[in-house]
N, C-alpha and C. Protein backbone atom coordinates (compact mmCIF):
# COMPACT_ATOMS: atom_id res chain seq x y z
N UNK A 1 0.05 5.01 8.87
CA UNK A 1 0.94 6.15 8.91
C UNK A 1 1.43 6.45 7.49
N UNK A 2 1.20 7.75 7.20
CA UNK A 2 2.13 8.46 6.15
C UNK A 2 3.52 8.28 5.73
N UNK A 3 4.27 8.11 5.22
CA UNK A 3 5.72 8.26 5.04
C UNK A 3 5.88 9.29 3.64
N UNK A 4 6.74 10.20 3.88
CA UNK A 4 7.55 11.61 3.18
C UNK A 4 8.63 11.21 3.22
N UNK A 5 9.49 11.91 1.92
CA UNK A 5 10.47 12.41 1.92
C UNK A 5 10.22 14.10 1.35
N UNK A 6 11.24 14.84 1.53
CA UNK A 6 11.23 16.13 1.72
C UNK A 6 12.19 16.41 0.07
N UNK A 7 12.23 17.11 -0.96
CA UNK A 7 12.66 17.32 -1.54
C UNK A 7 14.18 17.47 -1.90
N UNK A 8 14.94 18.06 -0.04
CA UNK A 8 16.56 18.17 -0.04
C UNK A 8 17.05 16.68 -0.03
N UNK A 9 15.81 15.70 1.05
CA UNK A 9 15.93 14.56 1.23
C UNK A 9 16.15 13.86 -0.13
N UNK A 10 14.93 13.60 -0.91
CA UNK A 10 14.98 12.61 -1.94
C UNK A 10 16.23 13.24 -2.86
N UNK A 11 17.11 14.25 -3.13
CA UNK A 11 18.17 14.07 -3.74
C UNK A 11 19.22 13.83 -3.05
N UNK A 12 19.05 13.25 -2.10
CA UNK A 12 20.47 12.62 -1.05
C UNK A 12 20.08 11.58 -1.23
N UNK A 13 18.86 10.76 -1.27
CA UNK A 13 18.24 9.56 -1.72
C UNK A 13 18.53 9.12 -2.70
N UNK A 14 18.66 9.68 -3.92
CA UNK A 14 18.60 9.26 -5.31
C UNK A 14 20.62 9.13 -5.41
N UNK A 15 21.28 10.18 -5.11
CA UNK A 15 22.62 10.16 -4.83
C UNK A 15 22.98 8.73 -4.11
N UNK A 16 22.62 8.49 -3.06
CA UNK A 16 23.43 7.58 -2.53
C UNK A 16 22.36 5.68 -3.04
N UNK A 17 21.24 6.21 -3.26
CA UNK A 17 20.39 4.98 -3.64
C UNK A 17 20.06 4.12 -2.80
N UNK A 18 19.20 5.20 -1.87
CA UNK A 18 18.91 4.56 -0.82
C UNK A 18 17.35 4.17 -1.29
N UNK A 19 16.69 3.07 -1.42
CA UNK A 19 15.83 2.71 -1.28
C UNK A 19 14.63 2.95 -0.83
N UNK A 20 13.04 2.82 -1.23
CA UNK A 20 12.24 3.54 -0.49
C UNK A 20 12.04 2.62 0.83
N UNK A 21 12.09 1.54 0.26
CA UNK A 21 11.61 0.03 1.27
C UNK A 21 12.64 0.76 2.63
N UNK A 22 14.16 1.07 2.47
CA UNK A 22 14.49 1.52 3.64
C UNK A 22 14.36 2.67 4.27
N UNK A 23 13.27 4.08 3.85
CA UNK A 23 12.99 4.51 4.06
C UNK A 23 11.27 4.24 4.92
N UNK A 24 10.77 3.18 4.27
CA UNK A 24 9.65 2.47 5.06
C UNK A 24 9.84 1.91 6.06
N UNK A 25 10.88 1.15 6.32
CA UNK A 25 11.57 0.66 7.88
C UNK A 25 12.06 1.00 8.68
N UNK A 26 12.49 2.38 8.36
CA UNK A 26 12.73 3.43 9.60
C UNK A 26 11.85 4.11 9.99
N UNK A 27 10.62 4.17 9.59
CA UNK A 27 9.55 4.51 9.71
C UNK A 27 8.39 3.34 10.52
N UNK A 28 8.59 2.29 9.91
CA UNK A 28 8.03 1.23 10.54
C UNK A 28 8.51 0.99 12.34
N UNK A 29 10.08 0.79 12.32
CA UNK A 29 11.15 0.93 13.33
C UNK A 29 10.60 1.72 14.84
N UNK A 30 10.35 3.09 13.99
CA UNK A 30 9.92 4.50 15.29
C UNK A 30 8.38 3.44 15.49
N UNK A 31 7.59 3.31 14.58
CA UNK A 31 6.44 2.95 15.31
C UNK A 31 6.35 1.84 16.52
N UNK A 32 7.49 0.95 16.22
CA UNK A 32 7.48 -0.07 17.16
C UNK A 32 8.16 0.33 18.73
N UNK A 33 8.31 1.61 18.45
CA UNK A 33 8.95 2.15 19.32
C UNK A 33 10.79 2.55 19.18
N UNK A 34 10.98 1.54 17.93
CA UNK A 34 12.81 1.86 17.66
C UNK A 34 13.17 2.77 17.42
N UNK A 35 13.81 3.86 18.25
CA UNK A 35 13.57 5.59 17.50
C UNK A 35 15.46 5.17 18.28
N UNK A 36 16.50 5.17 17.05
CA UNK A 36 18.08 5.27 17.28
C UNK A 36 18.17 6.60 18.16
N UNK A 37 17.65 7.59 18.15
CA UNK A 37 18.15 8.78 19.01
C UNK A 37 17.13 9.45 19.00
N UNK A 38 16.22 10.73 19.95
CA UNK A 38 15.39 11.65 19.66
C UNK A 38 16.10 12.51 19.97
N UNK A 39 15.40 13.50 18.85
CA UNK A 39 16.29 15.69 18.56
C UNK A 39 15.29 16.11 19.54
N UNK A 40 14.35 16.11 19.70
CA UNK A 40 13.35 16.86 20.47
C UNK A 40 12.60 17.71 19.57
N UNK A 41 11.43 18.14 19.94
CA UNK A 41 10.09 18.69 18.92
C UNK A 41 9.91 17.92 17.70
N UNK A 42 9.52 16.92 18.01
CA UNK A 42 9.33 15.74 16.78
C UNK A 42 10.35 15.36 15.82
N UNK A 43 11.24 15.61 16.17
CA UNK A 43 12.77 14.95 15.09
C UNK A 43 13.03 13.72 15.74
N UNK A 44 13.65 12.68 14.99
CA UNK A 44 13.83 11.92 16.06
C UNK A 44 15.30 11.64 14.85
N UNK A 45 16.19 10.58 15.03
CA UNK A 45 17.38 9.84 14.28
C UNK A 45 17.12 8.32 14.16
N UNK A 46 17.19 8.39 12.31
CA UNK A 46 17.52 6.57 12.65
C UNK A 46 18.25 6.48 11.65
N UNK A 47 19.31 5.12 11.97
CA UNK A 47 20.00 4.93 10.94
C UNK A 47 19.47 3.62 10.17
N UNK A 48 20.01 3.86 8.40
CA UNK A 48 19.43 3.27 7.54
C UNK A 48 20.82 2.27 6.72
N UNK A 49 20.52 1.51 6.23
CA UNK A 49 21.47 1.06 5.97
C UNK A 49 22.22 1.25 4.16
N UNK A 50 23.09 1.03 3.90
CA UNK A 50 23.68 1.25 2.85
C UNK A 50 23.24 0.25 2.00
N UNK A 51 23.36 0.38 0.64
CA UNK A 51 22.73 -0.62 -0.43
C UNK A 51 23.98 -1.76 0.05
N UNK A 52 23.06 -3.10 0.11
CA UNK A 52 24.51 -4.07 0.44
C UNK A 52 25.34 -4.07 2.01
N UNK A 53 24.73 -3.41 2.87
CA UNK A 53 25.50 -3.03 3.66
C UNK A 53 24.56 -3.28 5.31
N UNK A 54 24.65 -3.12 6.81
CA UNK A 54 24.30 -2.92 7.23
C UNK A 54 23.54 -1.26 7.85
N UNK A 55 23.21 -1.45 8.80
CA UNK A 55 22.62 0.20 9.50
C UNK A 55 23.95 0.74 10.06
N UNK A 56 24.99 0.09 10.87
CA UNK A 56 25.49 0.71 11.67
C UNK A 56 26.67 1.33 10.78
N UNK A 57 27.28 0.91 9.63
CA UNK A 57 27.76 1.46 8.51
C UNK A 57 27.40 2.55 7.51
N UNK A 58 26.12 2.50 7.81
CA UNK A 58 25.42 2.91 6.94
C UNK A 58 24.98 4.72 6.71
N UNK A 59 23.86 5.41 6.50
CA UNK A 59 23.30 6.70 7.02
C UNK A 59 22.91 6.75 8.15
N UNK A 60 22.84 8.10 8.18
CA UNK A 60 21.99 9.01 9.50
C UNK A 60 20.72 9.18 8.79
N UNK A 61 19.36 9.29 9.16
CA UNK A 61 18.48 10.45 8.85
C UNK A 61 17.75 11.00 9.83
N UNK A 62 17.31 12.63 9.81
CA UNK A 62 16.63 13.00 10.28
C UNK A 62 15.24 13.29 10.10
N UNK A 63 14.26 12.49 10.81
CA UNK A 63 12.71 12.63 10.52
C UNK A 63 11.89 13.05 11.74
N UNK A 64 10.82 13.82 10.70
CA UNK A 64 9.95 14.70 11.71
C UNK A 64 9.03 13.75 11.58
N UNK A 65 8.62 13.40 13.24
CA UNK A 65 7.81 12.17 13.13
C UNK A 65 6.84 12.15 13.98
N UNK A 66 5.73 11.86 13.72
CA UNK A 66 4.26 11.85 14.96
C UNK A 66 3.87 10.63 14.95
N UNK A 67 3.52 9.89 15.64
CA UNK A 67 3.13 8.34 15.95
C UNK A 67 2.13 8.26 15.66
N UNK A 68 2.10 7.25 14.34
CA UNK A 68 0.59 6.68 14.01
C UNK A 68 0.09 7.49 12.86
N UNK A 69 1.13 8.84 12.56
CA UNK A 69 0.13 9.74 11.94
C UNK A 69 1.30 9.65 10.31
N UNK A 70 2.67 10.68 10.61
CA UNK A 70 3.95 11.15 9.67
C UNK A 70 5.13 10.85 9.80
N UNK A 71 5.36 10.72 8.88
CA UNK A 71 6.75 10.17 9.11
C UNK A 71 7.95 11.09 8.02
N UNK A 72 8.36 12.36 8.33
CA UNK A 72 8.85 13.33 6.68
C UNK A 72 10.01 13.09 7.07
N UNK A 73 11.12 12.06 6.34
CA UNK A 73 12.29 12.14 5.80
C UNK A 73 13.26 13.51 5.51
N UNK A 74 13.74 14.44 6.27
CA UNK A 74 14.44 16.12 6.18
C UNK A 74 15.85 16.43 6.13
N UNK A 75 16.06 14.88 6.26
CA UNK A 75 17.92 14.97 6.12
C UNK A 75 18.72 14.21 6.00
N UNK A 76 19.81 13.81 5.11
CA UNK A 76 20.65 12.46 5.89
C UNK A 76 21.84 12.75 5.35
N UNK A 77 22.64 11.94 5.83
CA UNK A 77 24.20 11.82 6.14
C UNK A 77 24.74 10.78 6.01
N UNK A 78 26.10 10.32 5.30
CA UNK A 78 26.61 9.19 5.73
C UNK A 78 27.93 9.40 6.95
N UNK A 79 27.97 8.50 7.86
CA UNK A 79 28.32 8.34 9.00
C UNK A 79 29.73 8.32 8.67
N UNK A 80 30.51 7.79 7.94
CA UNK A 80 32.02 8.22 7.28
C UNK A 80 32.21 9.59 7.10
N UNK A 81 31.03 10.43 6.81
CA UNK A 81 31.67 11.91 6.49
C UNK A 81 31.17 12.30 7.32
N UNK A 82 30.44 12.34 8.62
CA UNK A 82 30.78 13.00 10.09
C UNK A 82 29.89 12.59 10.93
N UNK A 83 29.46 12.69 11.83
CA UNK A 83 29.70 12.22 13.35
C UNK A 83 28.24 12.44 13.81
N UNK A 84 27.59 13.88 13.01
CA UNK A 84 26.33 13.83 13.75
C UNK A 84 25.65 15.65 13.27
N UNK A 85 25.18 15.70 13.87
CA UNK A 85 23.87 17.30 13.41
C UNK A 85 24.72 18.55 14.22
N UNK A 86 24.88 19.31 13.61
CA UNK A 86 25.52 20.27 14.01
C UNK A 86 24.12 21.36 14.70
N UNK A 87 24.79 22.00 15.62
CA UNK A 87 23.65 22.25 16.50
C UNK A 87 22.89 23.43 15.81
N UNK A 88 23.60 24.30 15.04
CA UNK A 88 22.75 25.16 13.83
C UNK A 88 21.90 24.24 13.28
N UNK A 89 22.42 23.42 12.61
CA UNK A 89 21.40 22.68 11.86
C UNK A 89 19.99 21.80 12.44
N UNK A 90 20.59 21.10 13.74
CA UNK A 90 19.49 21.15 14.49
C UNK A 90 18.52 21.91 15.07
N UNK A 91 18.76 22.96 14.64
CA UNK A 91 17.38 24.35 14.92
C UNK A 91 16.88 24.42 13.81
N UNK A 92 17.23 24.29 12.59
CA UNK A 92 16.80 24.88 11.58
C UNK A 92 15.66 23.56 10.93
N UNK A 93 16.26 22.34 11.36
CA UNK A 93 16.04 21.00 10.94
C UNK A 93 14.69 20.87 11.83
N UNK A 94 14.56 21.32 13.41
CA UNK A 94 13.61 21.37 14.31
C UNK A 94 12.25 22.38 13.59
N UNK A 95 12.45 23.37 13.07
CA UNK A 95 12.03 24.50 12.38
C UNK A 95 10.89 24.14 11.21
N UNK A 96 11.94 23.18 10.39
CA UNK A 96 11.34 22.67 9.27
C UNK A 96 10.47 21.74 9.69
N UNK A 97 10.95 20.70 10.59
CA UNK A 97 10.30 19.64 11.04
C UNK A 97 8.71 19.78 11.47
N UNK A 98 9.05 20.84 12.41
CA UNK A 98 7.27 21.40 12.72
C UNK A 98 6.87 21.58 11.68
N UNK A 99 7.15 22.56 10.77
CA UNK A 99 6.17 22.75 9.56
C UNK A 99 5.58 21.23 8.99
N UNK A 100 6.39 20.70 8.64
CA UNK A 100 5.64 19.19 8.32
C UNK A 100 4.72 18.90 9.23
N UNK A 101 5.25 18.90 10.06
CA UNK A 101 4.22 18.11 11.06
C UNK A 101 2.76 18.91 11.62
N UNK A 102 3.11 20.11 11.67
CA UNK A 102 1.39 20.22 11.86
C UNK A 102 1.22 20.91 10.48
N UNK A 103 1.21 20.74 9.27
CA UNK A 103 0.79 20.99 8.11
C UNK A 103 -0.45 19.70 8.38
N UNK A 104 -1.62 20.67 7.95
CA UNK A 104 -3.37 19.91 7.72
C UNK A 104 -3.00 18.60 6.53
N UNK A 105 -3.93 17.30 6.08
CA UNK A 105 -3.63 17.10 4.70
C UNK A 105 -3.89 17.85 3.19
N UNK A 106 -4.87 18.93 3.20
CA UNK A 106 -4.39 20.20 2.51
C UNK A 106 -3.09 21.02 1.88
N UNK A 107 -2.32 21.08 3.10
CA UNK A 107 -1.17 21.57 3.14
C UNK A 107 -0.38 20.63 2.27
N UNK A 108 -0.31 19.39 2.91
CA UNK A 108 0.47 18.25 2.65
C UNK A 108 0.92 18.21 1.06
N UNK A 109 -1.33 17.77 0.08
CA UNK A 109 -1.13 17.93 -0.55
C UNK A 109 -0.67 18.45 -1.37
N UNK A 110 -0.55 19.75 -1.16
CA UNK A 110 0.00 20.89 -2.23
C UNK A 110 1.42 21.04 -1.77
N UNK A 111 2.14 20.54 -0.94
CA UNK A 111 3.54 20.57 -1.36
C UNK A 111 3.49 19.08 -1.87
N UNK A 112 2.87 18.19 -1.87
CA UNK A 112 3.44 17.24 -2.73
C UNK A 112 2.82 17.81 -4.49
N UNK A 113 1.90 18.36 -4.65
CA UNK A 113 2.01 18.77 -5.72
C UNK A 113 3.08 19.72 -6.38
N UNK A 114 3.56 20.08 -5.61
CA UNK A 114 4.45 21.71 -6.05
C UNK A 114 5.96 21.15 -6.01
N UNK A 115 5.62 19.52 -5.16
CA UNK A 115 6.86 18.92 -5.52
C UNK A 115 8.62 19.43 -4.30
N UNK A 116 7.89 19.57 -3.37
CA UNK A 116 8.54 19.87 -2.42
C UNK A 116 8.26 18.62 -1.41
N UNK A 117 7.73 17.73 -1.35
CA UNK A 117 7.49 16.17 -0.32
C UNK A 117 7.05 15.59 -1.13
N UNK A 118 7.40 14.13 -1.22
CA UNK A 118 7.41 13.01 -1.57
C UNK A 118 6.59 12.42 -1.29
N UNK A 119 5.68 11.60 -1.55
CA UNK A 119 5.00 10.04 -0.66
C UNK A 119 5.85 8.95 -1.12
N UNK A 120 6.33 8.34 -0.15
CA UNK A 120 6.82 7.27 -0.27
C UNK A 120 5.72 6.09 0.51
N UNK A 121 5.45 5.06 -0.61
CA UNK A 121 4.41 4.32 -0.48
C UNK A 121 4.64 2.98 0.02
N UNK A 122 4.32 2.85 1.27
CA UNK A 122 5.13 1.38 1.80
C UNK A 122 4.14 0.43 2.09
N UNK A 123 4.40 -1.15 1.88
CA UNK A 123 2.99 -1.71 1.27
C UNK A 123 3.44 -2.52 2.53
């Protein structure tokens, strides 16, 4: 499986310093079946944990995710500054999400060239 981050993503990433390795384990997590919450149309929620810290302290993120195949990183939050996806945003977040997800690897590539998705490379 693929793992992304999304461009709005990796500067909430780099801000709070969240790690790629924990961006690979929430990803790893859904495959084993650990999916913290599903949005519906391939979003699903998991929480990640804080540098030093546990998960349940920790972020929200939202990823558009297909089993076996993607995994695109599209949002996150820390859980001290609120509660959860506001239901605007969950349409818009659902919206984006498809586009990742049935984007060909064509597609893929050229937003990671143009620098709009990430590969995050998990060994």
């Amino acid at each position: 499986m693929r793992v992304f981050a999304s461009k709005v993503f990796s500067k909430f990433q780099r801000r709070e310093r969240i790690r790629n390795e924990v961006l690979c384990d929430a990803a790893a997590r859904a495959e084993r079946g650990l999916i913290d919450a599903s949005l519906g149309q391939g979003l699903i929620k998991q929480r990640v944990a804080r540098p030093g810290q546990g998960r349940s302290a920790g972020y929200r993120t939202v990823i558009a995710y297909h089993v076996g195949a993607r995994a695109v990183s599209i949002f996150g939050f820390a859980k001290s500054e609120r509660d959860n996806v506001r239901p605007d945003e969950l349409e818009s977040l659902r919206e984006l999400g498809a586009s990742w997800l049935k984007g060909d690897d064509e597609a893929i590539d050229k937003a990671i060239a143009d620098e709009a998705l990430r590969e995050v490379h998990c060994d």
